[in-house]
PDB file of N, CA and C in Angstrom:
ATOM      1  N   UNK A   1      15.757-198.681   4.715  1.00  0.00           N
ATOM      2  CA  UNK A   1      14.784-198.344   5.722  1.00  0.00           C
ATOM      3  C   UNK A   1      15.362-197.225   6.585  1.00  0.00           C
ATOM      4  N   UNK A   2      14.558-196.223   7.057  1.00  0.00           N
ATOM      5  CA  UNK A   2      15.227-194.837   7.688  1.00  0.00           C
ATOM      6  C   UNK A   2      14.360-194.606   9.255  1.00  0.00           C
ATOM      7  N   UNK A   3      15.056-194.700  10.355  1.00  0.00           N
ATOM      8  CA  UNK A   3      14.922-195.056  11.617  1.00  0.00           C
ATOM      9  C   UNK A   3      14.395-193.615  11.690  1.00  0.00           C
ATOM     10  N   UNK A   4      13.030-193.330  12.010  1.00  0.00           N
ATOM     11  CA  UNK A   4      13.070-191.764  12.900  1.00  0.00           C
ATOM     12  C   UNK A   4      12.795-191.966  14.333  1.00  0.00           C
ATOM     13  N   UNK A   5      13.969-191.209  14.595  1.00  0.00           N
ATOM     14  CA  UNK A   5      13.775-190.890  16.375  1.00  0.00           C
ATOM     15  C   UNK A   5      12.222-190.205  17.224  1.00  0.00           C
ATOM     16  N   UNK A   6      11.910-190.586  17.469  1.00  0.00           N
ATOM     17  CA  UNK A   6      10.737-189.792  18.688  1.00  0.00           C
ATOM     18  C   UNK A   6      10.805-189.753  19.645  1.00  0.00           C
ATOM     19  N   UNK A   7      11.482-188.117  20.019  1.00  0.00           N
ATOM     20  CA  UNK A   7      11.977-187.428  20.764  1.00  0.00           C
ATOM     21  C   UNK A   7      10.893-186.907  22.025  1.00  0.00           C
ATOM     22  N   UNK A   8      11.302-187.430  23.106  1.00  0.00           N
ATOM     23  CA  UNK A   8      10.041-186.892  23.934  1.00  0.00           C
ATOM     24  C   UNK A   8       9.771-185.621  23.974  1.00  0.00           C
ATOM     25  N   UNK A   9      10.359-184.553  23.096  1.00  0.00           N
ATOM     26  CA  UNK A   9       9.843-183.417  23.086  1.00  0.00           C
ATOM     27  C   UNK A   9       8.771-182.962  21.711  1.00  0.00           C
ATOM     28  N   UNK A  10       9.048-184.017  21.303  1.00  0.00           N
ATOM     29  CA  UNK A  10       7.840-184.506  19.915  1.00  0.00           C
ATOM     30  C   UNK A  10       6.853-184.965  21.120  1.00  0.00           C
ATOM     31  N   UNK A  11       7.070-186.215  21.393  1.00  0.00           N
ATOM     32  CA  UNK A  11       5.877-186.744  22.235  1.00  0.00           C
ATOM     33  C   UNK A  11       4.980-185.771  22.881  1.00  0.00           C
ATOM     34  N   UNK A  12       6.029-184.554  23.812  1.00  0.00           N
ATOM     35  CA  UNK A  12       4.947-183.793  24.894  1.00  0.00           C
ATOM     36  C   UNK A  12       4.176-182.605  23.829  1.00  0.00           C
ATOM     37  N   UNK A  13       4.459-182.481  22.558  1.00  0.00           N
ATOM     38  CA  UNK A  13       4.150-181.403  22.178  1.00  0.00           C
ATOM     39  C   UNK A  13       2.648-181.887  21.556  1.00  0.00           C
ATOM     40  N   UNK A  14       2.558-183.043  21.072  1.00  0.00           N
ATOM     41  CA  UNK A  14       1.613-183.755  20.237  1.00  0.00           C
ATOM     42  C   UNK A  14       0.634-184.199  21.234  1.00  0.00           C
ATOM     43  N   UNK A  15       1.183-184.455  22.658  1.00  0.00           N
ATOM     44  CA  UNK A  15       0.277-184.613  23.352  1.00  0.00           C
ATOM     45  C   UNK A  15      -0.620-183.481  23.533  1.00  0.00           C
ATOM     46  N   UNK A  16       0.745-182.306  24.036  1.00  0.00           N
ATOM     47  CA  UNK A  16      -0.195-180.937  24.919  1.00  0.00           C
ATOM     48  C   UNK A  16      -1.039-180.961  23.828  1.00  0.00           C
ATOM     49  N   UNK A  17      -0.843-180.624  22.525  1.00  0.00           N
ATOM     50  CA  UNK A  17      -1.396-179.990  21.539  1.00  0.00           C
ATOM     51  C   UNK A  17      -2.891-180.665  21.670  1.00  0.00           C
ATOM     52  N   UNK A  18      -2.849-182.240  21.113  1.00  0.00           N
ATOM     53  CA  UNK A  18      -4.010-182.812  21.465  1.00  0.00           C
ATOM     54  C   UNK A  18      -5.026-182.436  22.700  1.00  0.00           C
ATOM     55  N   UNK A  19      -4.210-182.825  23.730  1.00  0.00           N
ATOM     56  CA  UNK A  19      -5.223-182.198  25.112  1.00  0.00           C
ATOM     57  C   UNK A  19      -6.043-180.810  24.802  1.00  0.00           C
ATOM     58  N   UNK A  20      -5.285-179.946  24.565  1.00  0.00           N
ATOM     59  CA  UNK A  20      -5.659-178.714  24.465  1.00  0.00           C
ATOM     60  C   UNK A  20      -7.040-178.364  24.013  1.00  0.00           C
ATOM     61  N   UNK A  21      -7.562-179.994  22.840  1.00  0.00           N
ATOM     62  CA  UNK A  21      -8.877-179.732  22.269  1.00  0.00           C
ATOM     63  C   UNK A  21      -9.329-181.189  22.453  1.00  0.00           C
ATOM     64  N   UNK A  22      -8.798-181.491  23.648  1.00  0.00           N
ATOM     65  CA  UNK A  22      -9.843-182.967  23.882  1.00  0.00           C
ATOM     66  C   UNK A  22     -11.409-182.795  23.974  1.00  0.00           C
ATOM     67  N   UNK A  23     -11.933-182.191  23.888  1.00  0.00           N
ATOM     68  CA  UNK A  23     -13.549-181.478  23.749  1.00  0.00           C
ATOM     69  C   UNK A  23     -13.782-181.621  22.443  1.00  0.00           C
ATOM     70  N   UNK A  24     -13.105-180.987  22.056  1.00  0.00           N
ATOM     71  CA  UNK A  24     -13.428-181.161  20.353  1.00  0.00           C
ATOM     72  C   UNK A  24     -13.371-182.260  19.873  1.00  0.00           C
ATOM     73  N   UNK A  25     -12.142-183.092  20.084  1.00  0.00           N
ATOM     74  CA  UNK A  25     -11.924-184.704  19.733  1.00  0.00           C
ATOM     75  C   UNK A  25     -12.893-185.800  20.403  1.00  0.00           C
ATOM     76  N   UNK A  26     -13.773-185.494  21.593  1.00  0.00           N
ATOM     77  CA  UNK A  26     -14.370-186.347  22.050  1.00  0.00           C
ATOM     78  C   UNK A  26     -16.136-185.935  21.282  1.00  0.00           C
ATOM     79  N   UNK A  27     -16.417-184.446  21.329  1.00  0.00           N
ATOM     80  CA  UNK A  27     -17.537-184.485  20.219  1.00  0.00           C
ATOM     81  C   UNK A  27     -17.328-184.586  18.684  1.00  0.00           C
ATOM     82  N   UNK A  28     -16.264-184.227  17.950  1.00  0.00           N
ATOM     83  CA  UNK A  28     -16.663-184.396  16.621  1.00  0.00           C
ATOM     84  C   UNK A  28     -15.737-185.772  16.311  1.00  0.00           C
ATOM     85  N   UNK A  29     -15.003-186.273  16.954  1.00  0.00           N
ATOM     86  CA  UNK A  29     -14.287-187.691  16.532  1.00  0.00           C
ATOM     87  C   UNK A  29     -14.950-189.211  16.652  1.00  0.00           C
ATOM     88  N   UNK A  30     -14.794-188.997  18.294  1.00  0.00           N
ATOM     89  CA  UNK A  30     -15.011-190.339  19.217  1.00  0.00           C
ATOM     90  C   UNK A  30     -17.054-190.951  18.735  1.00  0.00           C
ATOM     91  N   UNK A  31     -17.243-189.772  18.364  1.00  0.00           N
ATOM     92  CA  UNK A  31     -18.897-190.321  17.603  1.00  0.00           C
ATOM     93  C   UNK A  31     -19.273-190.780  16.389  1.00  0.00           C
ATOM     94  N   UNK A  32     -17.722-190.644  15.689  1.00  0.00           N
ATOM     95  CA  UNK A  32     -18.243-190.891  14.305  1.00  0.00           C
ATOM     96  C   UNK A  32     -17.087-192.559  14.006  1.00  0.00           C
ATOM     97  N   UNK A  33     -18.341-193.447  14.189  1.00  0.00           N
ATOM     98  CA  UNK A  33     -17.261-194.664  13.425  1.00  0.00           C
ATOM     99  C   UNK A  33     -16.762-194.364  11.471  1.00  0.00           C
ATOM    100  N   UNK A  34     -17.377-193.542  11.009  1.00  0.00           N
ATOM    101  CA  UNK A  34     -16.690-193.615   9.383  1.00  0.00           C
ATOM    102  C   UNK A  34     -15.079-192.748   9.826  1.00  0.00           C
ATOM    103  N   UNK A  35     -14.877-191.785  10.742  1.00  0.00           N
ATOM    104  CA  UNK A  35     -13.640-191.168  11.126  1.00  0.00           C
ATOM    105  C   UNK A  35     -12.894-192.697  11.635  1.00  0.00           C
ATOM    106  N   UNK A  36     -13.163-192.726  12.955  1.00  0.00           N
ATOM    107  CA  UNK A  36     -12.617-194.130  13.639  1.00  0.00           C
ATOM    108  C   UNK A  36     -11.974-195.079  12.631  1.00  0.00           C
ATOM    109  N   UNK A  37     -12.698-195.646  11.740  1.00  0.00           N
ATOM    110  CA  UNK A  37     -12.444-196.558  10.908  1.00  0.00           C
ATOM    111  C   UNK A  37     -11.643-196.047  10.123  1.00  0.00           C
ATOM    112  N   UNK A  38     -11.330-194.807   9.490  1.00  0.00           N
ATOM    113  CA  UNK A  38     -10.286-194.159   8.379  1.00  0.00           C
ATOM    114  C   UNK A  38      -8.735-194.035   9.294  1.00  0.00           C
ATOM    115  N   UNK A  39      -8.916-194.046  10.854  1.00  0.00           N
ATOM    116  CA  UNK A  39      -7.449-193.937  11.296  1.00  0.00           C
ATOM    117  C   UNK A  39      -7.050-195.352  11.588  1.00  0.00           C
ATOM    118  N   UNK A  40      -8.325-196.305  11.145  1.00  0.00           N
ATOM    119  CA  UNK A  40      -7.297-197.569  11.583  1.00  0.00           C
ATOM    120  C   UNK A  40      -7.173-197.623  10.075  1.00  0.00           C
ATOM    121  N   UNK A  41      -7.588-197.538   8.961  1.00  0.00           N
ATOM    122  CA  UNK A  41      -6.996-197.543   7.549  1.00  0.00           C
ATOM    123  C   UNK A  41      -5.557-197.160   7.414  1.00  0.00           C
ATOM    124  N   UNK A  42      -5.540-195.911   8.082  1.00  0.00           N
ATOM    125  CA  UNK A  42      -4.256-194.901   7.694  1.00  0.00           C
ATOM    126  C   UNK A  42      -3.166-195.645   8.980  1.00  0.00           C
ATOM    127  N   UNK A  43      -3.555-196.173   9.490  1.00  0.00           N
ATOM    128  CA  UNK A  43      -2.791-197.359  10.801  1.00  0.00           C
ATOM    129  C   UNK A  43      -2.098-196.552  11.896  1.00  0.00           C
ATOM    130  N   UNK A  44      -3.255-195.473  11.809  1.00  0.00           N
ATOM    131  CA  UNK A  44      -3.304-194.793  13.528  1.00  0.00           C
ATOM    132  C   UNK A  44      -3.501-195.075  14.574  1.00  0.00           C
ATOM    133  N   UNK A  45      -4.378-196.616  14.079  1.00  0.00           N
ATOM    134  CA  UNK A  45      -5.064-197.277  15.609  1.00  0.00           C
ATOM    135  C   UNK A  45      -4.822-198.046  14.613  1.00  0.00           C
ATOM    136  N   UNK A  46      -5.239-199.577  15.554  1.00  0.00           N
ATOM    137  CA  UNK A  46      -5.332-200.453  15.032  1.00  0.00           C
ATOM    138  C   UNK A  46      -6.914-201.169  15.235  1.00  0.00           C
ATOM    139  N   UNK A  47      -7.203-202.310  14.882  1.00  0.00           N
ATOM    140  CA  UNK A  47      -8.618-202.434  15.298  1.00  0.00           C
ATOM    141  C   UNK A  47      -9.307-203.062  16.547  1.00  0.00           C
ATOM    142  N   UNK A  48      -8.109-203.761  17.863  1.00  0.00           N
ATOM    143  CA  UNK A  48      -8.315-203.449  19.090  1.00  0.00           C
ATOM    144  C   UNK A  48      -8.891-201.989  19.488  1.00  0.00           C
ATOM    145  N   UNK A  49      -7.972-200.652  19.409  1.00  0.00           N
ATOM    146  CA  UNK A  49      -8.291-199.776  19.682  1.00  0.00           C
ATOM    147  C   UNK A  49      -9.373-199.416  18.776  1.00  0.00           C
ATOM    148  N   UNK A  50      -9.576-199.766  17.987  1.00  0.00           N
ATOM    149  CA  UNK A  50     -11.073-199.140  17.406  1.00  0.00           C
ATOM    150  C   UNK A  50     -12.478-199.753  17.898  1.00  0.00           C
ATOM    151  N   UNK A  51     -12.663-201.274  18.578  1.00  0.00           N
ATOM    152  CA  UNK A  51     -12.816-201.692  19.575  1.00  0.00           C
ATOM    153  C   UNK A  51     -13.288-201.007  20.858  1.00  0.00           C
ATOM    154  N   UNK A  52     -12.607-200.394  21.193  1.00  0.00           N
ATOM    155  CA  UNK A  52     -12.198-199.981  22.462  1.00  0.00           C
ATOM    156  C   UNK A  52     -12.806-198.524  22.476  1.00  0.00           C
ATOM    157  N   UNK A  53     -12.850-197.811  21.416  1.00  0.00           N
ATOM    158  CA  UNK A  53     -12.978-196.059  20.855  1.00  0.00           C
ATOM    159  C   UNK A  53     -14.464-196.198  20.784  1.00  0.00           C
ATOM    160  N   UNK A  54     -14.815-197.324  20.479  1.00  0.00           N
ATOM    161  CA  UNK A  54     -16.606-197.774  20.247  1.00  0.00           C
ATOM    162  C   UNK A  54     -17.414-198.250  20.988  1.00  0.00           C
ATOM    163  N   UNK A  55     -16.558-198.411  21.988  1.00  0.00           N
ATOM    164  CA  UNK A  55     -16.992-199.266  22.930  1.00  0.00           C
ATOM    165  C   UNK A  55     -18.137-198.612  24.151  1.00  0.00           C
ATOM    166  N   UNK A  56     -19.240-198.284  24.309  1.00  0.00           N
ATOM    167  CA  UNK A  56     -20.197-197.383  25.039  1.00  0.00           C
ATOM    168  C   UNK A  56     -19.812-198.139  26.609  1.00  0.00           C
ATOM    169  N   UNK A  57     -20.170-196.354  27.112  1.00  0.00           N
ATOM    170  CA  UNK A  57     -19.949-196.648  28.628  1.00  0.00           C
ATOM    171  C   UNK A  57     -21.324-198.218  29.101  1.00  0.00           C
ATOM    172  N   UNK A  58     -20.697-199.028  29.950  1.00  0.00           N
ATOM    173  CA  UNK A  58     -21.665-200.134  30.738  1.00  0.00           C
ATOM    174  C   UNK A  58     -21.538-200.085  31.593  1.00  0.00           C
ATOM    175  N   UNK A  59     -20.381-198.969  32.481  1.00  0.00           N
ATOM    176  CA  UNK A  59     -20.518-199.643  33.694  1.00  0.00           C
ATOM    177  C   UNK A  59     -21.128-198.451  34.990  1.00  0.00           C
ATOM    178  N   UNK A  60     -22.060-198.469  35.607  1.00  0.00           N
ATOM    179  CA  UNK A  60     -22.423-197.810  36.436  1.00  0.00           C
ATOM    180  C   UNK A  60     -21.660-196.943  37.192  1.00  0.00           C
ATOM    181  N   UNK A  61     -20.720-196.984  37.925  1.00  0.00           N
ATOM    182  CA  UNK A  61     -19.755-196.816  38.746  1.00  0.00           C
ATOM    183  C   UNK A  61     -19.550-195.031  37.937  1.00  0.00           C
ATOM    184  N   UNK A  62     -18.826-195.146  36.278  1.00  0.00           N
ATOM    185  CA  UNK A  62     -18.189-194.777  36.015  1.00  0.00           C
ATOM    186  C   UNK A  62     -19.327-193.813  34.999  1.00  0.00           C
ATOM    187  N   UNK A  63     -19.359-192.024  34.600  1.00  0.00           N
ATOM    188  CA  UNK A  63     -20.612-191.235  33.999  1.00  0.00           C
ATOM    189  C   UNK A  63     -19.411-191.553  32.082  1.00  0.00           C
ATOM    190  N   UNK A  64     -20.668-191.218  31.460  1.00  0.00           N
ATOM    191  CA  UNK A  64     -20.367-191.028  30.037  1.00  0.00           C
ATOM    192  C   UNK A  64     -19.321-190.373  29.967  1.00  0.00           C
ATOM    193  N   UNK A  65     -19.244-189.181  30.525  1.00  0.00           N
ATOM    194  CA  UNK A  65     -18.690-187.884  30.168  1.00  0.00           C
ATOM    195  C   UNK A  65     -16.523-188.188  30.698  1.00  0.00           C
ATOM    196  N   UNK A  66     -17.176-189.079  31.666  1.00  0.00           N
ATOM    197  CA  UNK A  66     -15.137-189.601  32.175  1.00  0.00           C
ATOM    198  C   UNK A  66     -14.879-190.983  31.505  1.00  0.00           C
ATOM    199  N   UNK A  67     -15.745-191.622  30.679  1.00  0.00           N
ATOM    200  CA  UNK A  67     -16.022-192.870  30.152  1.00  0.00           C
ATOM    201  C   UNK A  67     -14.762-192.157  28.842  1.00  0.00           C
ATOM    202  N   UNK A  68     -15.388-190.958  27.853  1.00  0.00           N
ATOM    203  CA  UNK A  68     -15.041-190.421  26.750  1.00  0.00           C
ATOM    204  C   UNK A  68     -13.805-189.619  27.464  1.00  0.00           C
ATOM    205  N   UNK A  69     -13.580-188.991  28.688  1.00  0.00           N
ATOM    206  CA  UNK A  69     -12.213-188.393  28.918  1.00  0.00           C
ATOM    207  C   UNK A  69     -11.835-189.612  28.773  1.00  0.00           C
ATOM    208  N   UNK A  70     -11.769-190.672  29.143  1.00  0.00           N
ATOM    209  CA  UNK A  70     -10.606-191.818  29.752  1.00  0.00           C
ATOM    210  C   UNK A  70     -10.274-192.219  27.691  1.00  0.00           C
ATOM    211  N   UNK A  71     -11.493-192.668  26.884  1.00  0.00           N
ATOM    212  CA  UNK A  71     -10.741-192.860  25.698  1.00  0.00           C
ATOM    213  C   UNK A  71      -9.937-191.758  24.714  1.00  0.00           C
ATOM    214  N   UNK A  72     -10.441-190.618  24.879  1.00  0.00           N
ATOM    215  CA  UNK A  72      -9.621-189.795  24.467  1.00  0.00           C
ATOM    216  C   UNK A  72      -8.569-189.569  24.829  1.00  0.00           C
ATOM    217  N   UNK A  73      -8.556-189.475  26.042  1.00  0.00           N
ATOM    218  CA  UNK A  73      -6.781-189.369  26.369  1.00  0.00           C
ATOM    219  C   UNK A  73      -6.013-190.593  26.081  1.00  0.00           C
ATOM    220  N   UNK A  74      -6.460-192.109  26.087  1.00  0.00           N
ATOM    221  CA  UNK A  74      -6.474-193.281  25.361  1.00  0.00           C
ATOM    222  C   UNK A  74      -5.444-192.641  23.805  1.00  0.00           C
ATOM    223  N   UNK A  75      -6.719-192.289  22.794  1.00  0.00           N
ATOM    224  CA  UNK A  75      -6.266-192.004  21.885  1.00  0.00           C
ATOM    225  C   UNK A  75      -5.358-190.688  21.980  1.00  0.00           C
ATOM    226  N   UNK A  76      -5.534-190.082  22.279  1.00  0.00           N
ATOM    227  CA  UNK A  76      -3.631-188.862  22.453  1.00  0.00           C
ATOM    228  C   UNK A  76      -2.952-189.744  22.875  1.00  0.00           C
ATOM    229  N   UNK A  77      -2.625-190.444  23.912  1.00  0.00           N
ATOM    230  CA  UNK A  77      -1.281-191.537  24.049  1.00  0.00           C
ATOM    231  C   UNK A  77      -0.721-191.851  23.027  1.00  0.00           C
ATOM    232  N   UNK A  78      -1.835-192.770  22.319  1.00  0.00           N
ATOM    233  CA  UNK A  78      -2.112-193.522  21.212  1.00  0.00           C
ATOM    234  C   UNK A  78      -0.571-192.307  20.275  1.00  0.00           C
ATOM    235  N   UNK A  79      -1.511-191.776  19.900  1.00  0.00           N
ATOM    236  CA  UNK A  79      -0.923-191.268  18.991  1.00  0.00           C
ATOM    237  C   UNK A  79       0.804-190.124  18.984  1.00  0.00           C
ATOM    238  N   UNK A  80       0.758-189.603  20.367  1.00  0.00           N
ATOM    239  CA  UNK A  80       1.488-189.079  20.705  1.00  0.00           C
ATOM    240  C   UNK A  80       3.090-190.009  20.758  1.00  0.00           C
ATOM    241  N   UNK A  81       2.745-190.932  21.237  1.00  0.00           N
ATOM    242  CA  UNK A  81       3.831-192.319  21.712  1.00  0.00           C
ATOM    243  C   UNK A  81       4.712-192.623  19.952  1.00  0.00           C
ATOM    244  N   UNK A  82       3.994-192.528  18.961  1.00  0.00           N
ATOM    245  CA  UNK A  82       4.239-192.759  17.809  1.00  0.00           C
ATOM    246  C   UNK A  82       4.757-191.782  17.042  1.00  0.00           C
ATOM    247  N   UNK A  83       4.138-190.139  17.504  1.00  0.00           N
ATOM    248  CA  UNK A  83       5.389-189.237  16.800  1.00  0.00           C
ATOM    249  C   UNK A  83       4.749-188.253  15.799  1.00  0.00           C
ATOM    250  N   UNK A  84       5.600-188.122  15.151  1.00  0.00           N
ATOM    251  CA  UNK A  84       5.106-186.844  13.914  1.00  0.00           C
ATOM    252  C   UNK A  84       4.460-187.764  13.024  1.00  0.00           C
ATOM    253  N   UNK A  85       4.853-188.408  12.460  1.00  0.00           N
ATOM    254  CA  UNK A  85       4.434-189.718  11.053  1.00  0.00           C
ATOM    255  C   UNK A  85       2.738-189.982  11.274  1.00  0.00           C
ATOM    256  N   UNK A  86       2.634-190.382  12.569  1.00  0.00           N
ATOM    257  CA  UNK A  86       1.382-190.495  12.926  1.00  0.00           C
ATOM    258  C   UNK A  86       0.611-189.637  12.967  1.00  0.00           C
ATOM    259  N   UNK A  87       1.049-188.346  14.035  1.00  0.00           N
ATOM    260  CA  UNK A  87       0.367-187.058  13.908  1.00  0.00           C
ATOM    261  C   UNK A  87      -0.254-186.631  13.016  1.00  0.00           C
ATOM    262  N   UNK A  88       0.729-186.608  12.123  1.00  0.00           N
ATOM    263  CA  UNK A  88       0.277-186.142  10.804  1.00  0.00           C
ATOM    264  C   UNK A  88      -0.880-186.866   9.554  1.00  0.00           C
ATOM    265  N   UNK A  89      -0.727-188.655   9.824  1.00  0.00           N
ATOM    266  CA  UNK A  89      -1.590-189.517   9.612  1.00  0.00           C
ATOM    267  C   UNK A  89      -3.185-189.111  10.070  1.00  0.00           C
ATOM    268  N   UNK A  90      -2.882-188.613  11.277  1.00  0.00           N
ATOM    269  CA  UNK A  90      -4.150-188.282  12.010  1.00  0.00           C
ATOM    270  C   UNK A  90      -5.121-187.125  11.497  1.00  0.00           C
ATOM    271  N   UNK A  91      -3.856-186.378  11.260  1.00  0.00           N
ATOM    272  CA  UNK A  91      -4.826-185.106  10.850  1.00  0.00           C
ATOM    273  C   UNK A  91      -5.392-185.266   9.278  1.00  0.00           C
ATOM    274  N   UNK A  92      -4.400-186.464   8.395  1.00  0.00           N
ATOM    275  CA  UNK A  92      -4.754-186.542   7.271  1.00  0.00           C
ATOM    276  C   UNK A  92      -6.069-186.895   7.374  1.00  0.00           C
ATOM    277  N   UNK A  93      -5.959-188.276   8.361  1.00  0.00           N
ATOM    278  CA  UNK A  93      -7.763-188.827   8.330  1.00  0.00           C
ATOM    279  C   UNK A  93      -9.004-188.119   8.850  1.00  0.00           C
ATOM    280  N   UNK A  94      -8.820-187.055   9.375  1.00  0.00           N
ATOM    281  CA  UNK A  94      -9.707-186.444  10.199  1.00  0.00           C
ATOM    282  C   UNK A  94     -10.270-184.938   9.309  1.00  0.00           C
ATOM    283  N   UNK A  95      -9.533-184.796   8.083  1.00  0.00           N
ATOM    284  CA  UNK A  95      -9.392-183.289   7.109  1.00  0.00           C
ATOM    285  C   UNK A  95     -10.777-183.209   6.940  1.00  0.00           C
ATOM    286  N   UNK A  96     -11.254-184.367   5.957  1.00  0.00           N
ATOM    287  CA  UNK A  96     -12.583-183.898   5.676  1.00  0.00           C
ATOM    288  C   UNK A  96     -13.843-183.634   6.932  1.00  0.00           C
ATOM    289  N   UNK A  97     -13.911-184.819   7.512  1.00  0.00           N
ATOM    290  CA  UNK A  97     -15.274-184.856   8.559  1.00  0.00           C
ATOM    291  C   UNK A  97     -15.350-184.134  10.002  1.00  0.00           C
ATOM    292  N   UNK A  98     -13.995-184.000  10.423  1.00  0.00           N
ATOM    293  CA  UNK A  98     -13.609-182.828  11.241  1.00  0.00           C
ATOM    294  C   UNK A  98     -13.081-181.618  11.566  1.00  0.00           C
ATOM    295  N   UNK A  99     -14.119-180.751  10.678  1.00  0.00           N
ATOM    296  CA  UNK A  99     -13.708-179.163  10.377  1.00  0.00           C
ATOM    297  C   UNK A  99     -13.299-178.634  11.346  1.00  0.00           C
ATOM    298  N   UNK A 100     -13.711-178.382  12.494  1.00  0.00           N
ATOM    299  CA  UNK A 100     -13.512-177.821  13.640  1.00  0.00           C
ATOM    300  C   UNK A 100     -11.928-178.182  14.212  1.00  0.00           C
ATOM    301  N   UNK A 101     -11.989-179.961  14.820  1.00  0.00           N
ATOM    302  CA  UNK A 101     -10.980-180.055  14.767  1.00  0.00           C
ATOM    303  C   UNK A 101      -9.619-180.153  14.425  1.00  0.00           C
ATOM    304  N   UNK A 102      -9.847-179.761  13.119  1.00  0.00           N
ATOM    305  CA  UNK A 102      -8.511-180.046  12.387  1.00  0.00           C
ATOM    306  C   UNK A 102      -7.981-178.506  12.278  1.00  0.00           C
ATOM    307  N   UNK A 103      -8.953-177.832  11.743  1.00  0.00           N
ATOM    308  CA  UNK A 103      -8.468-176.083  11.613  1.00  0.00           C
ATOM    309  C   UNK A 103      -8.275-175.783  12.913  1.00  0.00           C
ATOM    310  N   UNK A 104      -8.608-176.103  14.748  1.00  0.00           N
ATOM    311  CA  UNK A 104      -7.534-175.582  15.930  1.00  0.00           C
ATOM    312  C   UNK A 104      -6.482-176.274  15.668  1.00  0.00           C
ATOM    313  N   UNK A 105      -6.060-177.304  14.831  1.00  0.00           N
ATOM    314  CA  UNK A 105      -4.872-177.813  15.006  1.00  0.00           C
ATOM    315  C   UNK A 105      -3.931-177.455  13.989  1.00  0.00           C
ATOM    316  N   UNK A 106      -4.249-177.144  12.920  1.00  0.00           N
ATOM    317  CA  UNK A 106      -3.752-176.319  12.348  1.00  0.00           C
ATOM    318  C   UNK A 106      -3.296-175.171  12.377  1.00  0.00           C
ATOM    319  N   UNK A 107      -4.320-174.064  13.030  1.00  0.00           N
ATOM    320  CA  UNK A 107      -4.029-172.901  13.326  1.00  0.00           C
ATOM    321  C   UNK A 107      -2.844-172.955  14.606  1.00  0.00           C
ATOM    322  N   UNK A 108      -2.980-173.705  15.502  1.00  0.00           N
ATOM    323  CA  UNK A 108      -2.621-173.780  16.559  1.00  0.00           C
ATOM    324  C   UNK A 108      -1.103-174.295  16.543  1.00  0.00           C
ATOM    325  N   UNK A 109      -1.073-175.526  15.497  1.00  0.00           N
ATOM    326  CA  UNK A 109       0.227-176.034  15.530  1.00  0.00           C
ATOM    327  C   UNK A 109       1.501-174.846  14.441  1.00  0.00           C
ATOM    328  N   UNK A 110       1.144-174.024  13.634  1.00  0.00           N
ATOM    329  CA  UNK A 110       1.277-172.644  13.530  1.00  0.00           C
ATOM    330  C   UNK A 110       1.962-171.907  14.675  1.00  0.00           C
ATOM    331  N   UNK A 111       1.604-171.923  15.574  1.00  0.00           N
ATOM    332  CA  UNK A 111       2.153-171.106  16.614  1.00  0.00           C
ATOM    333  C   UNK A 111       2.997-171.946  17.329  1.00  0.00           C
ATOM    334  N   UNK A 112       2.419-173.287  17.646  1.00  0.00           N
ATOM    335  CA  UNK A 112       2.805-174.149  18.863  1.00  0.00           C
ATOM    336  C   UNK A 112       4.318-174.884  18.544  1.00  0.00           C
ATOM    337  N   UNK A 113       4.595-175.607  17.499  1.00  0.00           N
ATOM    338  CA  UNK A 113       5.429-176.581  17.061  1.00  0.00           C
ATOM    339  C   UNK A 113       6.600-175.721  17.481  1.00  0.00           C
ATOM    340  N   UNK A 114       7.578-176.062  17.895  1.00  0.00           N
ATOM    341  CA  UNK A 114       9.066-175.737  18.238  1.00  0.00           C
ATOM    342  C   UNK A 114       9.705-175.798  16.777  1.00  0.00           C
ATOM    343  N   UNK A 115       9.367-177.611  15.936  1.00  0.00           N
ATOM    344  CA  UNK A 115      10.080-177.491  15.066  1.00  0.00           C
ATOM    345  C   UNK A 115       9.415-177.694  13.998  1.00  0.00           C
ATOM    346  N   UNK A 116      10.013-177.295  12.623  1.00  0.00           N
ATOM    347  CA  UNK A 116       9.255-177.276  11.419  1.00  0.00           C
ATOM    348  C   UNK A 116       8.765-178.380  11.027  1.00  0.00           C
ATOM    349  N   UNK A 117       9.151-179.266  10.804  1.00  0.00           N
ATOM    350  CA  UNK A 117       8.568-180.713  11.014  1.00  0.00           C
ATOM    351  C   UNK A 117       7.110-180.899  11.478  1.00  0.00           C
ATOM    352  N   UNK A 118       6.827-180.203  12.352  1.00  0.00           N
ATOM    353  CA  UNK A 118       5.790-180.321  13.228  1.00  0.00           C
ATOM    354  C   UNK A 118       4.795-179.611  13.102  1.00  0.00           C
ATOM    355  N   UNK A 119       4.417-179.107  11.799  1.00  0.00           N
ATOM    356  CA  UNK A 119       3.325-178.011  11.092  1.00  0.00           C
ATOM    357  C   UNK A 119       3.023-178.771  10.501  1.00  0.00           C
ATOM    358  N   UNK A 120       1.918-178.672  10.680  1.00  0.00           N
ATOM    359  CA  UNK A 120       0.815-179.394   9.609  1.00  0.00           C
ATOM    360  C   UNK A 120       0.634-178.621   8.303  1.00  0.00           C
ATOM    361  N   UNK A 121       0.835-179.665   6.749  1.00  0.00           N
ATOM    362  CA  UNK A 121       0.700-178.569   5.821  1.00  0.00           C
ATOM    363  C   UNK A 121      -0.466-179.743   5.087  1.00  0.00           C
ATOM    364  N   UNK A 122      -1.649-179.046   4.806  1.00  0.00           N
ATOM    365  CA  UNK A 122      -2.700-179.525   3.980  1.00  0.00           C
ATOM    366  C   UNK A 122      -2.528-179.024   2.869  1.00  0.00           C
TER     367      UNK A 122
END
């Protein structure tokens, strides 16, 4: 069994990176349960958090629009906390049904990643 470290400079990069297109992840992701359901397959989430990703705003107090900031940034934690292995899990599940988002992250992690590891190769 082979221990990989996750280095909080993995963590902040996977985060920024994510943030950067939380717009994109909250319209073409957070709406589609056949996506949702393929990252708890690939065991990006588990099915609490898929739960939780599905879960429609109820409560008055709080608008749709900070309902979907609050789970998206949810899911970047999510995934950031866990590293490259995951990252990369993520983008596997997301290739087909999220064109948009996957090609800024691609293109982007291209420029962005410090280390090679950290490029996404489809």
């Amino acid at each position: 069994m082979s221990t990989v470290l996750v280095t909080s400079d993995h963590m902040k990069e996977i985060s920024d990176l994510l943030t950067k297109y939380k717009s994109i992840i909250i319209q073409e992701l957070l709406s589609n349960k056949a996506v949702l359901q393929s990252l708890v397959e690939e065991t990006v989430i588990d099915k609490d958090d898929l739960e939780y990703l599905l879960k429609p705003c109820g409560d008055d107090s709080e608008n749709e629009n900070d309902f979907n900031d609050k789970k998206c940034q949810f899911l970047i934690d999510l995934i950031s906390k866990e590293g490259l292995k995951c990252f990369k899990r993520f983008c596997y599940s997301i290739e087909n049904e999220c064109k948009v988002l996957i090609a800024a992250l691609i293109n982007d992690s291209l420029n962005y990643g410090k280390h090679e590891q950290f490029l996404i190769k489809i």
